[in-house]
N, C-alpha and C. Protein backbone atom coordinates (compact mmCIF):
# COMPACT_ATOMS: atom_id res chain seq x y z
N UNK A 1 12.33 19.93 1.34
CA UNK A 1 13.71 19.63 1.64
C UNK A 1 14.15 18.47 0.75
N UNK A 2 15.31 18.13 0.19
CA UNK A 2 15.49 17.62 -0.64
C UNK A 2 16.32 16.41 0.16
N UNK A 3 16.56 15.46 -0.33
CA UNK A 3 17.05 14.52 0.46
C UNK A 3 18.37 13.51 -0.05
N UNK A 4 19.79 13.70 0.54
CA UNK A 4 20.68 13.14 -0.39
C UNK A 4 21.42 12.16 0.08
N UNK A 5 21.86 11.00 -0.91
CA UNK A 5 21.82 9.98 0.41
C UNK A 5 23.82 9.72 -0.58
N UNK A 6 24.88 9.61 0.07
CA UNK A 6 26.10 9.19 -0.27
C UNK A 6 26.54 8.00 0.10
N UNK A 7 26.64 6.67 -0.65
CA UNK A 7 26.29 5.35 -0.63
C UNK A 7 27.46 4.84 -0.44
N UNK A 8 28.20 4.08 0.23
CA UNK A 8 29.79 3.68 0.28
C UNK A 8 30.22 3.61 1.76
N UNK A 9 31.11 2.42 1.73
CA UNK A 9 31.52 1.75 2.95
C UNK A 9 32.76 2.89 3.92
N UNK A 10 32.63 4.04 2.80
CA UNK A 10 33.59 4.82 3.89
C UNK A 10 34.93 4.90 3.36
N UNK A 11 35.52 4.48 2.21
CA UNK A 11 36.32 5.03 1.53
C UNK A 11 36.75 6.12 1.30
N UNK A 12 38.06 6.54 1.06
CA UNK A 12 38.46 7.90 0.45
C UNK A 12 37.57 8.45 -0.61
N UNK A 13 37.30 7.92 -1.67
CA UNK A 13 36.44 8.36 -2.47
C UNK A 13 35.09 8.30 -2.03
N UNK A 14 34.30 7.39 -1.14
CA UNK A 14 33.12 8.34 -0.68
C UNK A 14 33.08 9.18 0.02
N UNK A 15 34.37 9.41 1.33
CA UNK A 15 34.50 10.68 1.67
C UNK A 15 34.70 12.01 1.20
N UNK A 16 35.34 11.80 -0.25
CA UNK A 16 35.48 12.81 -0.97
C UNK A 16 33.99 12.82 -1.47
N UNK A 17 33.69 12.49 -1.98
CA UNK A 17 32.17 12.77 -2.43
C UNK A 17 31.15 13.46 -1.13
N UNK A 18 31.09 13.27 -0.88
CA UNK A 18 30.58 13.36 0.68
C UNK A 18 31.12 14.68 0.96
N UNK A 19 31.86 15.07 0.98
CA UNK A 19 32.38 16.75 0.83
C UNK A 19 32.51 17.31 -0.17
N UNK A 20 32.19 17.00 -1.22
CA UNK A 20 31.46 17.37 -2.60
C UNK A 20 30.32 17.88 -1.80
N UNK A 21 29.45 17.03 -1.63
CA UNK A 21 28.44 17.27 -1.58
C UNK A 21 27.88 18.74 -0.19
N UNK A 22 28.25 18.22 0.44
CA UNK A 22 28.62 19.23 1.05
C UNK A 22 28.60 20.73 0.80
N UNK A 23 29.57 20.73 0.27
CA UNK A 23 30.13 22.13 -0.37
C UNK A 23 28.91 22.30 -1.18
N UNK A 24 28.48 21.44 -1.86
CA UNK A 24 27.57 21.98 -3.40
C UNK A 24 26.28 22.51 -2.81
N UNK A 25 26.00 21.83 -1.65
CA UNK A 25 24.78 22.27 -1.14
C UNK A 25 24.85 23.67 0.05
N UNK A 26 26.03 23.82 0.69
CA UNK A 26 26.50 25.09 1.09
C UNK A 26 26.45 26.35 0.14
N UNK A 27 27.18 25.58 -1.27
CA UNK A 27 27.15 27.19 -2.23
C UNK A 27 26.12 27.48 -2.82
N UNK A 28 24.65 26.25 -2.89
CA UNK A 28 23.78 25.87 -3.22
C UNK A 28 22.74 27.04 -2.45
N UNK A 29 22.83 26.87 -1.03
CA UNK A 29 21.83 27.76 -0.23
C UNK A 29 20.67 27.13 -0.35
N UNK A 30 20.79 25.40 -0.54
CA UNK A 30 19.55 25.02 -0.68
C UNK A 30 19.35 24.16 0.86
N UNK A 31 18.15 23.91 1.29
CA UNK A 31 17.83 22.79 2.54
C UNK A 31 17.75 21.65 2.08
N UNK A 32 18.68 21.11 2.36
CA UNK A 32 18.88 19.46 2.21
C UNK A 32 19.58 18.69 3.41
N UNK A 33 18.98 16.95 3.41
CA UNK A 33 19.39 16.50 4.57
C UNK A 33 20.22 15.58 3.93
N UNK A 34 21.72 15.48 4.23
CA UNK A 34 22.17 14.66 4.15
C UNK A 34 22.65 13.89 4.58
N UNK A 35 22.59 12.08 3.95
CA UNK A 35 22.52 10.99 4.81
C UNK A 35 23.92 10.14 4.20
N UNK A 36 24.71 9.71 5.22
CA UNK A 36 25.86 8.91 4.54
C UNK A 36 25.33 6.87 4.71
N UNK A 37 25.50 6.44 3.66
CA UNK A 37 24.69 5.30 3.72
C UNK A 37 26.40 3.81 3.64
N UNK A 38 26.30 3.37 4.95
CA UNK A 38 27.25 2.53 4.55
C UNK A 38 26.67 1.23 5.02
N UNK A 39 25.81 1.14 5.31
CA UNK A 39 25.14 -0.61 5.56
C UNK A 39 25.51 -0.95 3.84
N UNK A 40 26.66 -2.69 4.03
CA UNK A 40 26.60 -2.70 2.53
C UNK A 40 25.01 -3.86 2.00
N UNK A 41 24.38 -3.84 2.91
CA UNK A 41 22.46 -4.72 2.69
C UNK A 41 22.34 -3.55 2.09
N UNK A 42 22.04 -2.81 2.48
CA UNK A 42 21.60 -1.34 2.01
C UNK A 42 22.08 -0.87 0.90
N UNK A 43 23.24 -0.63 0.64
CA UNK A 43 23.62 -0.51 -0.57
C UNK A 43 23.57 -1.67 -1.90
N UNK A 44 23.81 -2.74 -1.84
CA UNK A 44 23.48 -3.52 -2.91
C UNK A 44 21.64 -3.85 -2.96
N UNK A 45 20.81 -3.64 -1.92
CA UNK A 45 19.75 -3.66 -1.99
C UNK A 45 19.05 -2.56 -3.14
N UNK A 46 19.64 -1.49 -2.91
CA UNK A 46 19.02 -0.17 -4.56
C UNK A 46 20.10 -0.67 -5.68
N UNK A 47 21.03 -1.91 -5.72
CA UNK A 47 21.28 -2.07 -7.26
C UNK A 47 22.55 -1.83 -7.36
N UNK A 48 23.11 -0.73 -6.39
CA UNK A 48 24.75 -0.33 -6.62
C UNK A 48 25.72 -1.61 -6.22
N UNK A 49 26.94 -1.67 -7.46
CA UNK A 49 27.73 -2.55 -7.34
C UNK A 49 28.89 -1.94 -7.21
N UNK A 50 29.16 -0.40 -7.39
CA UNK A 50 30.52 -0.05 -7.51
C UNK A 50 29.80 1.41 -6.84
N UNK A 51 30.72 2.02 -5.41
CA UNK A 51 30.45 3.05 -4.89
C UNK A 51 32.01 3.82 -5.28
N UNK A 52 31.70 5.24 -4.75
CA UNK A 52 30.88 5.66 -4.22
C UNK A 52 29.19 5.83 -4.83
N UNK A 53 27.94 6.10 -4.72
CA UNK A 53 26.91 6.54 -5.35
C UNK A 53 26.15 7.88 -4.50
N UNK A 54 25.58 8.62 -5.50
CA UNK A 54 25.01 9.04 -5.33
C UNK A 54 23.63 9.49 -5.24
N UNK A 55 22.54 9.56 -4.38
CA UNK A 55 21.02 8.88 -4.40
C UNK A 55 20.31 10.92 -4.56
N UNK A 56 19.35 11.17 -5.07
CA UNK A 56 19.01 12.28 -4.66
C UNK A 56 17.47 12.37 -4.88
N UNK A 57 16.87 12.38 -4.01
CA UNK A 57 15.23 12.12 -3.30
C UNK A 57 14.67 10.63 -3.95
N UNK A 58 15.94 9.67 -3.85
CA UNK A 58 15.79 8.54 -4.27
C UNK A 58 16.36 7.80 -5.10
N UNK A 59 16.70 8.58 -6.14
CA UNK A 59 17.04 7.97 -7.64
C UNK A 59 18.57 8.67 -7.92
N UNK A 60 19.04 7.94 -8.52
CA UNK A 60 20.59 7.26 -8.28
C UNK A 60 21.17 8.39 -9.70
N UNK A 61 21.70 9.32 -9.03
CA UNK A 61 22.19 10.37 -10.03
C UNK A 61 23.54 10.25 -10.69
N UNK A 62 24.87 9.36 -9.71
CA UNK A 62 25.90 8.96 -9.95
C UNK A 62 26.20 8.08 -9.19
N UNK A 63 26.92 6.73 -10.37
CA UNK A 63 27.14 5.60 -9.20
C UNK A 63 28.83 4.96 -9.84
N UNK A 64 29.79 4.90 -9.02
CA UNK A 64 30.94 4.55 -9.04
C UNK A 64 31.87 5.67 -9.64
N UNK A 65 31.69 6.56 -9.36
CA UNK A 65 31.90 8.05 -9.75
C UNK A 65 31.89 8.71 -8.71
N UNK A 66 33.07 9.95 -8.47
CA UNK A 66 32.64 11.32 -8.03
C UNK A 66 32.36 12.46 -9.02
N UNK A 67 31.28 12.79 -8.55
CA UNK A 67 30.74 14.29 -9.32
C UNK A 67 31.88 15.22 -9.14
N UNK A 68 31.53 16.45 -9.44
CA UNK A 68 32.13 17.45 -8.99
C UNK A 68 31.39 18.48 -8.49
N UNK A 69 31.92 19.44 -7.44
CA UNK A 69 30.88 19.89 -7.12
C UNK A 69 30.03 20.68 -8.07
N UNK A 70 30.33 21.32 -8.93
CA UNK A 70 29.52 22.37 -10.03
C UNK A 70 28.61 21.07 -10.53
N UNK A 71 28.78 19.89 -10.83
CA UNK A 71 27.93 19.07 -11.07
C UNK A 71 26.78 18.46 -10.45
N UNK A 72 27.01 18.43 -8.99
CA UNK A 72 26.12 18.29 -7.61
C UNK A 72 25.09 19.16 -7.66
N UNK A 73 25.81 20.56 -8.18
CA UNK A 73 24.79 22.05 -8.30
C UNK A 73 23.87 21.62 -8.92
N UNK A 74 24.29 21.40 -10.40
CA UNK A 74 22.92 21.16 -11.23
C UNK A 74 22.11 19.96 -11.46
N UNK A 75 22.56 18.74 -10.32
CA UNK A 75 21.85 17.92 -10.12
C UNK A 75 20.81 18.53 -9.18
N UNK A 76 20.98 19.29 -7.89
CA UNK A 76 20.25 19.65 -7.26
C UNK A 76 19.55 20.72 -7.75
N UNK A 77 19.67 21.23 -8.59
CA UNK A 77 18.90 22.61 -9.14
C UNK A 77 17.89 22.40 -10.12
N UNK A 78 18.39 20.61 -10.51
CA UNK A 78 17.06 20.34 -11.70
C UNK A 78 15.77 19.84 -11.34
């Protein structure tokens, strides 16, 4: 299971990301757990200074950016 973590205090733009993600992993058909991360200890603790970010089985795929979803795809597919 793959594990995806959406980093941000809850903003419009991490909510939008956050349903990015969503979707990508719905059209995906893949098992993944996803975690919305807004402790901001937590977030400046892995390094991010500008959210939203995106974490995927750890390591920080997009940060102060939204993906799109076709982009989410082939993060998760690589």
């Amino acid at each position: 299971m793959v594990k995806i973590e959406v980093l941000g205090t809850g903003c419009a733009k991490c909510k939008r990301m956050l349903r990015n993600v969503e979707k990508a992993v719905e059209t995906a058909g893949i098992d993944a757990e996803i975690v919305k991360v807004e402790d901001l200890d937590e977030i400046i603790s892995r390094g991010v200074m500008m959210t939203p970010a995106l974490f995927i089985d750890g390591e920080a795929k997009a940060v102060g950016r939204i993906p799109g979803i076709d982009e989410i795809r082939e993060l998760l597919e690589t």
